[in-house]
PDB file of N, CA and C in Angstrom:
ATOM      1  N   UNK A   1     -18.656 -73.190 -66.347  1.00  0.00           N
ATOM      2  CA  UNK A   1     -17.323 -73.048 -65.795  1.00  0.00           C
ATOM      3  C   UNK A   1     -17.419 -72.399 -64.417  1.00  0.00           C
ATOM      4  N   UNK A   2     -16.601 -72.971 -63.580  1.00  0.00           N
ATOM      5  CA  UNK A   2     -17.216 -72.409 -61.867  1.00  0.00           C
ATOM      6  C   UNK A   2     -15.924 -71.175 -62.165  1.00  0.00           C
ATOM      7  N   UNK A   3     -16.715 -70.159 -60.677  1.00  0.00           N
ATOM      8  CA  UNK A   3     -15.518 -69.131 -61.025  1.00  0.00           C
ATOM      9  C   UNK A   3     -14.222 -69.963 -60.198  1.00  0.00           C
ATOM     10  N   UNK A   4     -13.089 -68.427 -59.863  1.00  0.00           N
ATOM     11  CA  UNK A   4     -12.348 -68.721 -59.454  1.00  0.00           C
ATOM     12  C   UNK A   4     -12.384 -69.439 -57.727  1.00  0.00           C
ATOM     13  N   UNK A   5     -13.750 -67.963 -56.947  1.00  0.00           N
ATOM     14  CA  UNK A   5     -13.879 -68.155 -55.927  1.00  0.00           C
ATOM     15  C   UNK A   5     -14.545 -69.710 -55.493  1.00  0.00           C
ATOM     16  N   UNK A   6     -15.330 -70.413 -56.329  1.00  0.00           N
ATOM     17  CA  UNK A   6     -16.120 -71.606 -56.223  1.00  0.00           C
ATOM     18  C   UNK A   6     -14.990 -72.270 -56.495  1.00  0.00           C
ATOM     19  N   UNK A   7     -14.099 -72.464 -57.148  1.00  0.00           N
ATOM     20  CA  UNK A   7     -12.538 -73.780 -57.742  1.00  0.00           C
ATOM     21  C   UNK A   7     -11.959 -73.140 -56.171  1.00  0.00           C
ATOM     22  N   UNK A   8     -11.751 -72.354 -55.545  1.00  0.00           N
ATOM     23  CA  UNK A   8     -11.152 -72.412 -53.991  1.00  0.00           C
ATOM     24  C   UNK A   8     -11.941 -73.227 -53.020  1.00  0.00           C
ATOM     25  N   UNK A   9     -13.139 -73.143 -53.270  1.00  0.00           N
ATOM     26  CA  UNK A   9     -14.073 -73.406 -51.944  1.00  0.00           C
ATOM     27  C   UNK A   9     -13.967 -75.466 -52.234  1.00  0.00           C
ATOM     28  N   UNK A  10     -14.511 -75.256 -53.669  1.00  0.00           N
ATOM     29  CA  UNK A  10     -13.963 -76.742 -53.564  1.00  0.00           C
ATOM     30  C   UNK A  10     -12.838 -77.383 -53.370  1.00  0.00           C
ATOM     31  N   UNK A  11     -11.493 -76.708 -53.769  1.00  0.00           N
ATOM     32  CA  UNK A  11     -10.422 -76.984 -53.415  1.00  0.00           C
ATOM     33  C   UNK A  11      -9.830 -77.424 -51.835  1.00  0.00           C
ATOM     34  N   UNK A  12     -10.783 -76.210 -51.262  1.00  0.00           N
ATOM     35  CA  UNK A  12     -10.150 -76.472 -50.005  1.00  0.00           C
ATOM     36  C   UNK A  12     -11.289 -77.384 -48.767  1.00  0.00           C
ATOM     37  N   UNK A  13     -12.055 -77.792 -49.898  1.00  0.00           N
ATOM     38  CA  UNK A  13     -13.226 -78.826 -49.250  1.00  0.00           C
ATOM     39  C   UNK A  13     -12.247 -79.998 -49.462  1.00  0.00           C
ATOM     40  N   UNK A  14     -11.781 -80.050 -50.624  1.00  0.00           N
ATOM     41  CA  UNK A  14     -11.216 -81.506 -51.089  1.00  0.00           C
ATOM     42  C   UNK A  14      -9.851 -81.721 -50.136  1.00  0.00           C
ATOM     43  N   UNK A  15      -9.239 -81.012 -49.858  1.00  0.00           N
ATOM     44  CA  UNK A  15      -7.972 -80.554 -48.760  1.00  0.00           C
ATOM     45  C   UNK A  15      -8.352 -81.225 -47.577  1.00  0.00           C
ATOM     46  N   UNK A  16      -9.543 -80.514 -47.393  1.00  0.00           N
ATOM     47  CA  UNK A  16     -10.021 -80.756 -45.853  1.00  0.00           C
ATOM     48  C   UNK A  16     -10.458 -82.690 -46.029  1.00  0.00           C
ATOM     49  N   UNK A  17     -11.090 -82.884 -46.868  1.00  0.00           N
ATOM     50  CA  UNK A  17     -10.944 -83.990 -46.666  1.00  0.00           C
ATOM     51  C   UNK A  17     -10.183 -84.729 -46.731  1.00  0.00           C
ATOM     52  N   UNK A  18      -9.220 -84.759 -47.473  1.00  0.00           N
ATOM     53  CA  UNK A  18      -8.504 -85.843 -47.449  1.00  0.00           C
ATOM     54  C   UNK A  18      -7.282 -85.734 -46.398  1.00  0.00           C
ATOM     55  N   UNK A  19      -7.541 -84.560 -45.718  1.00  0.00           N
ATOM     56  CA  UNK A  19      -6.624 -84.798 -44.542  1.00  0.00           C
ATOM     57  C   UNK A  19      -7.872 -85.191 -43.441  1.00  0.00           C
ATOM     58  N   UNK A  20      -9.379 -85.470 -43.356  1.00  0.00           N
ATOM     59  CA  UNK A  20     -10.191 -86.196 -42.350  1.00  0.00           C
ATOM     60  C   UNK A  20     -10.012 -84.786 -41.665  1.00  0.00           C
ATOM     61  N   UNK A  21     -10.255 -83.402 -42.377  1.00  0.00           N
ATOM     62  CA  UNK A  21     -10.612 -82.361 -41.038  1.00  0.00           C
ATOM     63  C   UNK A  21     -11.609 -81.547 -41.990  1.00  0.00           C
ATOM     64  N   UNK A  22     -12.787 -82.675 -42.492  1.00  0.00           N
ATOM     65  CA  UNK A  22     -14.017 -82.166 -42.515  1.00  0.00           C
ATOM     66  C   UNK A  22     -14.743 -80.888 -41.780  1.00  0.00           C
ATOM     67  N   UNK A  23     -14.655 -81.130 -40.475  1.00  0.00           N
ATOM     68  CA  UNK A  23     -15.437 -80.391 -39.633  1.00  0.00           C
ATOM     69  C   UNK A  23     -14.823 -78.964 -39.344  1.00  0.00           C
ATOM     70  N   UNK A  24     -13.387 -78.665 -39.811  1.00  0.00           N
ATOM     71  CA  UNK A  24     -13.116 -77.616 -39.729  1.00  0.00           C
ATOM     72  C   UNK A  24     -13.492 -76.481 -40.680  1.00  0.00           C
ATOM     73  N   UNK A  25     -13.585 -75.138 -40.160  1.00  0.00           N
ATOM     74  CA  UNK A  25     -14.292 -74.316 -40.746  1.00  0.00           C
ATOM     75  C   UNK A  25     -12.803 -72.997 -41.519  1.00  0.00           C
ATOM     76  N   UNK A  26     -12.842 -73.510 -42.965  1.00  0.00           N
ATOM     77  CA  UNK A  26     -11.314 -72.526 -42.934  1.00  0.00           C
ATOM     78  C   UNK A  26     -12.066 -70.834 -44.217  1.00  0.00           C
ATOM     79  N   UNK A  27     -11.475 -70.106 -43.368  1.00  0.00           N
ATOM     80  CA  UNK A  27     -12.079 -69.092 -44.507  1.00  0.00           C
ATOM     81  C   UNK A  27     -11.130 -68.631 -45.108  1.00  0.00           C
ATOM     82  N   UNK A  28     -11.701 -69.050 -46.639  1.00  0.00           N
ATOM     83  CA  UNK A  28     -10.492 -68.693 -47.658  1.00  0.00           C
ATOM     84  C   UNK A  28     -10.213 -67.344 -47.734  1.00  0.00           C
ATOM     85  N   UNK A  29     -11.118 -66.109 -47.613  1.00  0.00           N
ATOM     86  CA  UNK A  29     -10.584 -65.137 -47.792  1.00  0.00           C
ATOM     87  C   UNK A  29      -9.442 -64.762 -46.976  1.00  0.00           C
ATOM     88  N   UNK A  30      -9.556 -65.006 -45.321  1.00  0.00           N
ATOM     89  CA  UNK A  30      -8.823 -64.173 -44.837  1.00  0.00           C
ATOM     90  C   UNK A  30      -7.554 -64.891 -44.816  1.00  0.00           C
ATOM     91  N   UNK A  31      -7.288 -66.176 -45.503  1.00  0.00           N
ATOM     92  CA  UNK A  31      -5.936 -66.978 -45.354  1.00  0.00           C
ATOM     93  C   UNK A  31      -5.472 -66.092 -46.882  1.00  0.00           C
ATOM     94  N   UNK A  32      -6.417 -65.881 -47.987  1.00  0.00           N
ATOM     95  CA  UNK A  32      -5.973 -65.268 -49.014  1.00  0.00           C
ATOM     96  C   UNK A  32      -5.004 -63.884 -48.299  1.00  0.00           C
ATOM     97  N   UNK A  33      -6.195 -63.294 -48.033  1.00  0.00           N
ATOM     98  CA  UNK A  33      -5.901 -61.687 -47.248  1.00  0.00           C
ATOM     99  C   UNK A  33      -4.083 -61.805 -46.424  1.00  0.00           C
ATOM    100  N   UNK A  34      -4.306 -62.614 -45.692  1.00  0.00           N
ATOM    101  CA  UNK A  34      -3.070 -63.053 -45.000  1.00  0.00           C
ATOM    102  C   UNK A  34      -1.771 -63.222 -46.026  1.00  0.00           C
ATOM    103  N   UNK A  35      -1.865 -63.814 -47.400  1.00  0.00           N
ATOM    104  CA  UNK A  35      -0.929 -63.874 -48.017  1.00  0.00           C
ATOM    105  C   UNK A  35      -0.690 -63.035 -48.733  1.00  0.00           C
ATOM    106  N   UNK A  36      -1.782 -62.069 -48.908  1.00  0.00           N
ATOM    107  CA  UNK A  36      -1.008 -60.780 -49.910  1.00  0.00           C
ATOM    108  C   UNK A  36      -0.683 -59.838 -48.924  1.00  0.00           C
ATOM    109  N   UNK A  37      -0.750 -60.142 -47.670  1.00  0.00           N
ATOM    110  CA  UNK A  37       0.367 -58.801 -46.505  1.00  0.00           C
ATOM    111  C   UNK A  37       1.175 -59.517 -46.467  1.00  0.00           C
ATOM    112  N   UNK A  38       2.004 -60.913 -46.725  1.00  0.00           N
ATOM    113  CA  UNK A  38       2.768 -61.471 -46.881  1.00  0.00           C
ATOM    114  C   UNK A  38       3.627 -60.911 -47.866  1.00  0.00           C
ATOM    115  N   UNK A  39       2.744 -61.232 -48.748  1.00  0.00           N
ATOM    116  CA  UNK A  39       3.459 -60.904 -50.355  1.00  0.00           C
ATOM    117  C   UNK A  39       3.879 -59.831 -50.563  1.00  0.00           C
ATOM    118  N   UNK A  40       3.341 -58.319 -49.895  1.00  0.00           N
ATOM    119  CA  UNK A  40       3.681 -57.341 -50.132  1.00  0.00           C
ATOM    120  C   UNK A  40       3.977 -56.370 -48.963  1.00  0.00           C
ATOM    121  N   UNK A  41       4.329 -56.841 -48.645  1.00  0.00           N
ATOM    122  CA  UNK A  41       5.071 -56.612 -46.977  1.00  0.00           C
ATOM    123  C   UNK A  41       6.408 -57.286 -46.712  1.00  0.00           C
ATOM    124  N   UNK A  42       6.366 -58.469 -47.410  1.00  0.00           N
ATOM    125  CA  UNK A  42       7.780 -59.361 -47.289  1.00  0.00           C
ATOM    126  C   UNK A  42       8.282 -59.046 -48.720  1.00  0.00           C
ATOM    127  N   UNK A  43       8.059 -60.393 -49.089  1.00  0.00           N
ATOM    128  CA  UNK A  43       8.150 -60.895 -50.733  1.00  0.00           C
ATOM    129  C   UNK A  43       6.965 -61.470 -50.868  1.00  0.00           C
ATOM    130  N   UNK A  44       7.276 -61.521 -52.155  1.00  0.00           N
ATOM    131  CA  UNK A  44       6.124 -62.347 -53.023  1.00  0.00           C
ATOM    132  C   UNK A  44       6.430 -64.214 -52.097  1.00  0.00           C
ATOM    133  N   UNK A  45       7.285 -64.830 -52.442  1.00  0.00           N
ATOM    134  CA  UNK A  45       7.369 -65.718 -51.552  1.00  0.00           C
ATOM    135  C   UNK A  45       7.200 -66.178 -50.145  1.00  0.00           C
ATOM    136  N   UNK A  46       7.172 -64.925 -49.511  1.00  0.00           N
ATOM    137  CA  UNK A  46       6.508 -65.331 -48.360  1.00  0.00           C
ATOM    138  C   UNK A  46       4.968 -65.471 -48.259  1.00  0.00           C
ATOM    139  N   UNK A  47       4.313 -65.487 -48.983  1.00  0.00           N
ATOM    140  CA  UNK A  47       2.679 -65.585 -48.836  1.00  0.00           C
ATOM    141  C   UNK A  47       2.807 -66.850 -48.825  1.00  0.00           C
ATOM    142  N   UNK A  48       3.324 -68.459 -49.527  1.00  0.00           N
ATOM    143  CA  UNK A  48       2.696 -69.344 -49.371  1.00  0.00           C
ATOM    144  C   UNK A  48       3.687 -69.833 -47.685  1.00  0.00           C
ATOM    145  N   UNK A  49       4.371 -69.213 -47.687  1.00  0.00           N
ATOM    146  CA  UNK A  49       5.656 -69.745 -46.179  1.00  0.00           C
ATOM    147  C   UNK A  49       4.484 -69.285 -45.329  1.00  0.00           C
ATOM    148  N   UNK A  50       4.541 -68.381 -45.029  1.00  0.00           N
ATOM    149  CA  UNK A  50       3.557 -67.817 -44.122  1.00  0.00           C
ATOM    150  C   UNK A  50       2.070 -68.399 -43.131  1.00  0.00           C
ATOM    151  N   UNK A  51       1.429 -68.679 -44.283  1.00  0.00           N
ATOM    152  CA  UNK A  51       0.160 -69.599 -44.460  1.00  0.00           C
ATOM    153  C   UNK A  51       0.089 -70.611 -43.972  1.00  0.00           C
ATOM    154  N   UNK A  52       1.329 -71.580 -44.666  1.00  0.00           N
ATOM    155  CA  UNK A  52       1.757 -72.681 -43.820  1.00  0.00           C
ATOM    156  C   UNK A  52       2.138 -72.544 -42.731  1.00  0.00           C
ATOM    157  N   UNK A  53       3.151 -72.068 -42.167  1.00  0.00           N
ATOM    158  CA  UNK A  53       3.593 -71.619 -40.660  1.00  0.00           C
ATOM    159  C   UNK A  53       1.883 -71.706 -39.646  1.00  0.00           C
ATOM    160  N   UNK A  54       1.714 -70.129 -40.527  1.00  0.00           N
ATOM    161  CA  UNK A  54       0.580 -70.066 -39.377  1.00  0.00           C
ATOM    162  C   UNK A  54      -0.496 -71.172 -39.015  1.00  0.00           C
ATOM    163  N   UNK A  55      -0.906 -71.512 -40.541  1.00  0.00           N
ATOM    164  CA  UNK A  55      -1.503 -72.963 -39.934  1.00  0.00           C
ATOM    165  C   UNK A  55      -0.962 -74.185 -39.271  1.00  0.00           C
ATOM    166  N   UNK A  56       0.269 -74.477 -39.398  1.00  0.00           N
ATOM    167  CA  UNK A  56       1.061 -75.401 -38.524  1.00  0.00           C
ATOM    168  C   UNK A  56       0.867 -74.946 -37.071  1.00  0.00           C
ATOM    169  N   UNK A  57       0.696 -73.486 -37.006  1.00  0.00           N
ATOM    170  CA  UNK A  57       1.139 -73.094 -35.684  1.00  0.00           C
ATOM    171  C   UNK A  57      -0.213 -73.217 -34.913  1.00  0.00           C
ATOM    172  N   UNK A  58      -1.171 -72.907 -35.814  1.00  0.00           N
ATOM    173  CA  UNK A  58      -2.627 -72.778 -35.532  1.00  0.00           C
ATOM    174  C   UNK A  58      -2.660 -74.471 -35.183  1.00  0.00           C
ATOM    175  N   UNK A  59      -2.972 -75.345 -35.762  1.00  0.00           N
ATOM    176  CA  UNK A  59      -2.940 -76.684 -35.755  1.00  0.00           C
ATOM    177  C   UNK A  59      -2.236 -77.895 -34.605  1.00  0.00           C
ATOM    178  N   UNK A  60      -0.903 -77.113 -34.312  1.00  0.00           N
ATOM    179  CA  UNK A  60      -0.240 -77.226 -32.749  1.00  0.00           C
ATOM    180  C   UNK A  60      -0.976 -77.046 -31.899  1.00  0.00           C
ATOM    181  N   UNK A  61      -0.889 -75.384 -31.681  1.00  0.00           N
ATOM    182  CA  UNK A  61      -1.897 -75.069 -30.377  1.00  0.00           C
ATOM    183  C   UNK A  61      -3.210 -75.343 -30.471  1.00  0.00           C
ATOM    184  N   UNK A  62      -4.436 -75.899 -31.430  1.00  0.00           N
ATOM    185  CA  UNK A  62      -5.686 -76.266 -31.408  1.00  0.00           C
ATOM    186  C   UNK A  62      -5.284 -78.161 -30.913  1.00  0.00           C
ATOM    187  N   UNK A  63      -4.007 -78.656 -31.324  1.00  0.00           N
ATOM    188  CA  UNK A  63      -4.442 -80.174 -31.589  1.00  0.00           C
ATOM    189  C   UNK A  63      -3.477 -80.331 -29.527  1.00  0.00           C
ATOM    190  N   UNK A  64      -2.881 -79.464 -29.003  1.00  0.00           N
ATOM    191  CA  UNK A  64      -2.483 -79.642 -27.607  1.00  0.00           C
ATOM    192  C   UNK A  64      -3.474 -78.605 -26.945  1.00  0.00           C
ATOM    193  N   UNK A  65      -4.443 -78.839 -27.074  1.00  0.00           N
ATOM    194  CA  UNK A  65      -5.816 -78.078 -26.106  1.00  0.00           C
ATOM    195  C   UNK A  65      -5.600 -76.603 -25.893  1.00  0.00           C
ATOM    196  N   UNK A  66      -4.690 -75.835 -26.541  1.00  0.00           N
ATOM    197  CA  UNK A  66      -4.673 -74.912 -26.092  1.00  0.00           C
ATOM    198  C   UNK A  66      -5.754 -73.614 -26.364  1.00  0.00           C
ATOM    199  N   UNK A  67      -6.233 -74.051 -27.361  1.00  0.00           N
ATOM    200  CA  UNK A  67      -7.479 -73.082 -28.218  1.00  0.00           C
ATOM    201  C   UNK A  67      -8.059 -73.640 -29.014  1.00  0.00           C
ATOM    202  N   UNK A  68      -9.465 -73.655 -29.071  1.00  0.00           N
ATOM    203  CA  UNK A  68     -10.430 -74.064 -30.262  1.00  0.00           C
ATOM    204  C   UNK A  68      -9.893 -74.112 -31.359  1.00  0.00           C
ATOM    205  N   UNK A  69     -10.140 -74.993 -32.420  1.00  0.00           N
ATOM    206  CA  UNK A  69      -9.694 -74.612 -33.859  1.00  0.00           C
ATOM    207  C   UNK A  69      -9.807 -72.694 -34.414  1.00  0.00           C
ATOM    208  N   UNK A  70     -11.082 -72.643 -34.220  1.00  0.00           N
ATOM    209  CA  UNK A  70     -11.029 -71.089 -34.982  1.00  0.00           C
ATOM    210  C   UNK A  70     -10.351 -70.046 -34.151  1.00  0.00           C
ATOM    211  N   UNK A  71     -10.219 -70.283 -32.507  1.00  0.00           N
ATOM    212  CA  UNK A  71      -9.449 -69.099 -31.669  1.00  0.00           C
ATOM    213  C   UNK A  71      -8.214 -69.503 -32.770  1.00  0.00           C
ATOM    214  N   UNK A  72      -7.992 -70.812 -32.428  1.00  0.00           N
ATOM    215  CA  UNK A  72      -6.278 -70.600 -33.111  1.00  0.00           C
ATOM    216  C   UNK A  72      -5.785 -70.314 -34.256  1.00  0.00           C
ATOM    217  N   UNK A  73      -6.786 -70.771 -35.038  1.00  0.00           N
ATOM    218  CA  UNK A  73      -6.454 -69.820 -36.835  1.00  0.00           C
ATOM    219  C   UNK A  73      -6.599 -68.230 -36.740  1.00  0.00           C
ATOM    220  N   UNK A  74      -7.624 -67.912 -35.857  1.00  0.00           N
ATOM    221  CA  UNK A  74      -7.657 -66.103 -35.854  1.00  0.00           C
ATOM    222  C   UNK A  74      -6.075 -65.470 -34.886  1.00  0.00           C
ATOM    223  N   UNK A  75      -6.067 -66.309 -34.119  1.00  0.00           N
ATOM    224  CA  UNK A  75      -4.742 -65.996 -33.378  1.00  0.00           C
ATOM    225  C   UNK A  75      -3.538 -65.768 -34.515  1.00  0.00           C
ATOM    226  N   UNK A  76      -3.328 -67.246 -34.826  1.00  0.00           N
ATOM    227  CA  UNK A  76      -1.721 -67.243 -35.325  1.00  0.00           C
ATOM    228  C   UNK A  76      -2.011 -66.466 -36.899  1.00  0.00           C
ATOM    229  N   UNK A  77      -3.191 -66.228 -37.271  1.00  0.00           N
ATOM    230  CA  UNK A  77      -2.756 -65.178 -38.784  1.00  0.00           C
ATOM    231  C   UNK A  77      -2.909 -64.160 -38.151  1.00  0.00           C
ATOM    232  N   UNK A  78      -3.470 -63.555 -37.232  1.00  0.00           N
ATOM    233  CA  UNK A  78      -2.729 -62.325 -36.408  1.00  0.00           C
ATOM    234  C   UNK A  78      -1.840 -62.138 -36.134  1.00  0.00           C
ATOM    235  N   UNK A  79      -0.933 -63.174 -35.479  1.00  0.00           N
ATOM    236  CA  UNK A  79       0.518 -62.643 -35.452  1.00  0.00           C
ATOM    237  C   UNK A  79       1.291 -62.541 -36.474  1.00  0.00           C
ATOM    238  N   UNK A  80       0.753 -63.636 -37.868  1.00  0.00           N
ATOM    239  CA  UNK A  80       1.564 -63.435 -38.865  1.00  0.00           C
ATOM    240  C   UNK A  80       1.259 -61.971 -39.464  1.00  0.00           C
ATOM    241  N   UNK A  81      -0.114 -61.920 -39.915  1.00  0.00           N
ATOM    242  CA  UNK A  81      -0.151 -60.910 -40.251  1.00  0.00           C
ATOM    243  C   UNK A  81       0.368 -59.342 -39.368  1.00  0.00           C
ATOM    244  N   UNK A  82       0.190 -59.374 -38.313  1.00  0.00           N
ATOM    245  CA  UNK A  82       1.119 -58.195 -37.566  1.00  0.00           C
ATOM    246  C   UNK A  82       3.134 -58.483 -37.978  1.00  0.00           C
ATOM    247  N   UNK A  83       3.640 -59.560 -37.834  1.00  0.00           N
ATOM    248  CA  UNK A  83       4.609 -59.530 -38.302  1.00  0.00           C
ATOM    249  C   UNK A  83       5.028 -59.054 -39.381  1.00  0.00           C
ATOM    250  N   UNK A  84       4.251 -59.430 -40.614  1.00  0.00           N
ATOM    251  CA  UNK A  84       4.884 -59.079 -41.892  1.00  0.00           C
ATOM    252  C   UNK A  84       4.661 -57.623 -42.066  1.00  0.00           C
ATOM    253  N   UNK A  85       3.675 -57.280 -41.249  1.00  0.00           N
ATOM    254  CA  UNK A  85       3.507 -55.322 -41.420  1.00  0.00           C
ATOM    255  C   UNK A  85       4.400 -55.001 -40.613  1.00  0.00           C
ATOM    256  N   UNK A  86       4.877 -55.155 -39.475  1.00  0.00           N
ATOM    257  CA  UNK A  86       6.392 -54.980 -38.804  1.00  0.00           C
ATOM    258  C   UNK A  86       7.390 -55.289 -39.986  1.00  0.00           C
ATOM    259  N   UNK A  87       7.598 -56.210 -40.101  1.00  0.00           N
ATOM    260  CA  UNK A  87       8.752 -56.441 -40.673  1.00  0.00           C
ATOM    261  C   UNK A  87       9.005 -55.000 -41.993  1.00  0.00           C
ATOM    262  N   UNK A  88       7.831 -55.230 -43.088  1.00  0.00           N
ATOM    263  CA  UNK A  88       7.880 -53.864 -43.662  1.00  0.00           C
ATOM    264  C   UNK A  88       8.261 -52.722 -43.405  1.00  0.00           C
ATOM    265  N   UNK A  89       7.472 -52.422 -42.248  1.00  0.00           N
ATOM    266  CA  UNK A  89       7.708 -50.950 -41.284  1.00  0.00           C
ATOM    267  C   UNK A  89       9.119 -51.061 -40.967  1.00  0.00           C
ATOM    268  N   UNK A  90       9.479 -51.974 -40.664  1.00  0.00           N
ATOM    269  CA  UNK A  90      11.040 -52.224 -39.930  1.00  0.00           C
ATOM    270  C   UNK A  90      11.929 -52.062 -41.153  1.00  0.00           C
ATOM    271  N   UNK A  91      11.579 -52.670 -42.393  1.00  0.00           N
ATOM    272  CA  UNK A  91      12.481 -52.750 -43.963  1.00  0.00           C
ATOM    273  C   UNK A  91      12.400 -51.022 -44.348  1.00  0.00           C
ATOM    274  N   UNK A  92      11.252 -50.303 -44.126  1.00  0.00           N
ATOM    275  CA  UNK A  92      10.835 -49.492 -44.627  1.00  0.00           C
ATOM    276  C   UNK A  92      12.096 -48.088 -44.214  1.00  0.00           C
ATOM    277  N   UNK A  93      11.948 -48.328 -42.461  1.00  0.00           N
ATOM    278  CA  UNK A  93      12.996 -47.033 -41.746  1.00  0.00           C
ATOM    279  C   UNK A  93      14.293 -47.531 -41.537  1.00  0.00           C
ATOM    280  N   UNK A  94      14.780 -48.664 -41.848  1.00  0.00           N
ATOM    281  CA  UNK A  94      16.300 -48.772 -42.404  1.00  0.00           C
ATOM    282  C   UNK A  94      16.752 -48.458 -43.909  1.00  0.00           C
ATOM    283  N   UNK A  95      15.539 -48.478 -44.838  1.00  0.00           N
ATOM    284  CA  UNK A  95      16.319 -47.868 -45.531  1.00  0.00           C
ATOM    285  C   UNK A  95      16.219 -46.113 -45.923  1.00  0.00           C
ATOM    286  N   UNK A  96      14.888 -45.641 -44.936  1.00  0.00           N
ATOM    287  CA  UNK A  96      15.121 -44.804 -45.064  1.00  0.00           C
ATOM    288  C   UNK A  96      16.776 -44.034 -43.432  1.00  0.00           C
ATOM    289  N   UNK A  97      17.349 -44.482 -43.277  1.00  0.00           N
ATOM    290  CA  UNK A  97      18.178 -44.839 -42.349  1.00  0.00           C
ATOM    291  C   UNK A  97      19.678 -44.831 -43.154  1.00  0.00           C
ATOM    292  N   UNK A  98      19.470 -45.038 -44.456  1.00  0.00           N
ATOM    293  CA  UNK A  98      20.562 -45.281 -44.938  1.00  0.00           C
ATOM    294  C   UNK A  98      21.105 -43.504 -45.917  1.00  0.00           C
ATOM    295  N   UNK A  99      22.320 -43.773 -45.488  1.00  0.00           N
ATOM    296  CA  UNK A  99      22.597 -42.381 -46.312  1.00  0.00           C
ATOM    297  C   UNK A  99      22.458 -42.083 -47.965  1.00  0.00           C
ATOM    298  N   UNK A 100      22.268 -41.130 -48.546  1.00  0.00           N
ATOM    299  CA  UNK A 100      21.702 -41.134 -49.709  1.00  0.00           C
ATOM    300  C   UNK A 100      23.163 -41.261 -50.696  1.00  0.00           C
ATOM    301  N   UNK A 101      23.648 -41.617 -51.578  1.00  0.00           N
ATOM    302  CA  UNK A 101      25.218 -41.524 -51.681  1.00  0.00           C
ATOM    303  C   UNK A 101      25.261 -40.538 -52.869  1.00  0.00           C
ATOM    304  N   UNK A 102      23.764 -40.254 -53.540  1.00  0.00           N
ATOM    305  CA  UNK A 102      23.772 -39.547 -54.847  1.00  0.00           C
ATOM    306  C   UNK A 102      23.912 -40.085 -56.016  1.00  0.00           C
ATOM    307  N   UNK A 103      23.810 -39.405 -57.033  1.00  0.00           N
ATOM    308  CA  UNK A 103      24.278 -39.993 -58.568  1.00  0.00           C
ATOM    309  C   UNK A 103      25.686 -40.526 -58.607  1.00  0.00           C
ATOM    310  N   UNK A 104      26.149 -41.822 -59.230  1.00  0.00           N
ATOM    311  CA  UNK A 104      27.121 -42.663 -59.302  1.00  0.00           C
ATOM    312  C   UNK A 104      28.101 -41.312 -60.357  1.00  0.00           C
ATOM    313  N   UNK A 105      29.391 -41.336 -60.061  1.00  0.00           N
ATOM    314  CA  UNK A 105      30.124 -40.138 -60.766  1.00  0.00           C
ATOM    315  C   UNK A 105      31.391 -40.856 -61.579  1.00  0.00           C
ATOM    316  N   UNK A 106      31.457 -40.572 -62.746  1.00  0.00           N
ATOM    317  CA  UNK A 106      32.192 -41.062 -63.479  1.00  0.00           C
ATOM    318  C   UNK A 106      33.604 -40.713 -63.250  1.00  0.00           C
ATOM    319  N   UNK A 107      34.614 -41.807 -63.704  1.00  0.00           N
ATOM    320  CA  UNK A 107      35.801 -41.483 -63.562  1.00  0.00           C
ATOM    321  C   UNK A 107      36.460 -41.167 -64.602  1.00  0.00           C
ATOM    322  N   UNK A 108      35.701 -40.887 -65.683  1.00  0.00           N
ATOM    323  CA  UNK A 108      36.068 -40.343 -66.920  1.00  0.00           C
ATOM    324  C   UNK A 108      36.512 -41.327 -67.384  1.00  0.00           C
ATOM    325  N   UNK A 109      37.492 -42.398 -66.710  1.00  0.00           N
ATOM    326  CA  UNK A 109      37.858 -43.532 -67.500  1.00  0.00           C
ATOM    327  C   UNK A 109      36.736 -45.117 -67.742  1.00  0.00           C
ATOM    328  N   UNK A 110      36.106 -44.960 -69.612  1.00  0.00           N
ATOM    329  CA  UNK A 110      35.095 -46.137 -69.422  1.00  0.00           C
ATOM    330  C   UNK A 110      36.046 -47.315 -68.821  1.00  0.00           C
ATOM    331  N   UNK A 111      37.043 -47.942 -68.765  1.00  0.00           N
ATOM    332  CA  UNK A 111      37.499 -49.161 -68.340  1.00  0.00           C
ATOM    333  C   UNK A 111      37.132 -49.390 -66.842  1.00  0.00           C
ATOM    334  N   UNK A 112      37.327 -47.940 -65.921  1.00  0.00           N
ATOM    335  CA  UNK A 112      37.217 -48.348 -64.211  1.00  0.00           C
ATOM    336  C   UNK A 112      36.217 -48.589 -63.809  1.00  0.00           C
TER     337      UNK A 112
END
C-alpha cells in the first residue's frame, strides 16, 4: 500500500500529465503548506480557493513571459500566503476592536 505522501506525488504526476505540463516541477509540500495558512488563517475553505488562484495566477504570468514557471509559483504562493496571514492579523484586531458587551442578562421574563 503506497503511503499517503507517494498517492500525492503520483497524483500530481498524473495531473501534470494529462494537462501535457510534464516538465513542470510542482512541490507538493509547499502548495500543501500554502493551504493550511489558508485553512487556518481564513477558513477551512479557502485552502482549495487559494491554491487554485495562485496557480492560475502563477500560470498567467509564467504562460505571458513574465517569469519562469518556478519564479512564478514561488511568487504568487507568496502573496497568497502573505495575504491569508494579513487577512488573519486583520480578522484578529477587529475583533479584538470590538467592545466586550459581557454576560447576556436576563429579563426575568423566559418568553422575551
Amino acid at each position: 500500500m503506497k503511503s499517503q505522501d507517494e498517492t500525492l506525488e503520483d497524483w500530481c504526476r498524473a495531473l501534470l500529465q494529462a494537462f501535457e505540463l510534464e516538465d513542470v516541477e510542482v512541490d507538493v509540500d509547499e502548495v500543501l503548506a500554502l493551504a493550511g495558512v489558508a485553512a487556518h488563517s481564513v477558513v477551512r475553505p479557502a485552502a482549495p480557493l487559494t491554491t487554485f488562484i495562485a496557480g492560475f495566477a502563477a500560470g498567467m504570468a509564467s504562460g505571458s513571459g513574465q517569469a519562469p514557471d518556478s519564479v512564478s509559483m514561488q511568487a504568487a504562493m507568496g502573496v497568497a500566503r502573505a495575504l491569508a496571514m494579513d487577512y488573519a492579523a486583520a480578522d484578529s484586531a477587529a475583533a479584538a476592536q470590538q467592545p466586550d458587551s459581557g454576560p447576556a442578562v436576563s429579563s426575568g421574563n423566559p418568553g422575551a
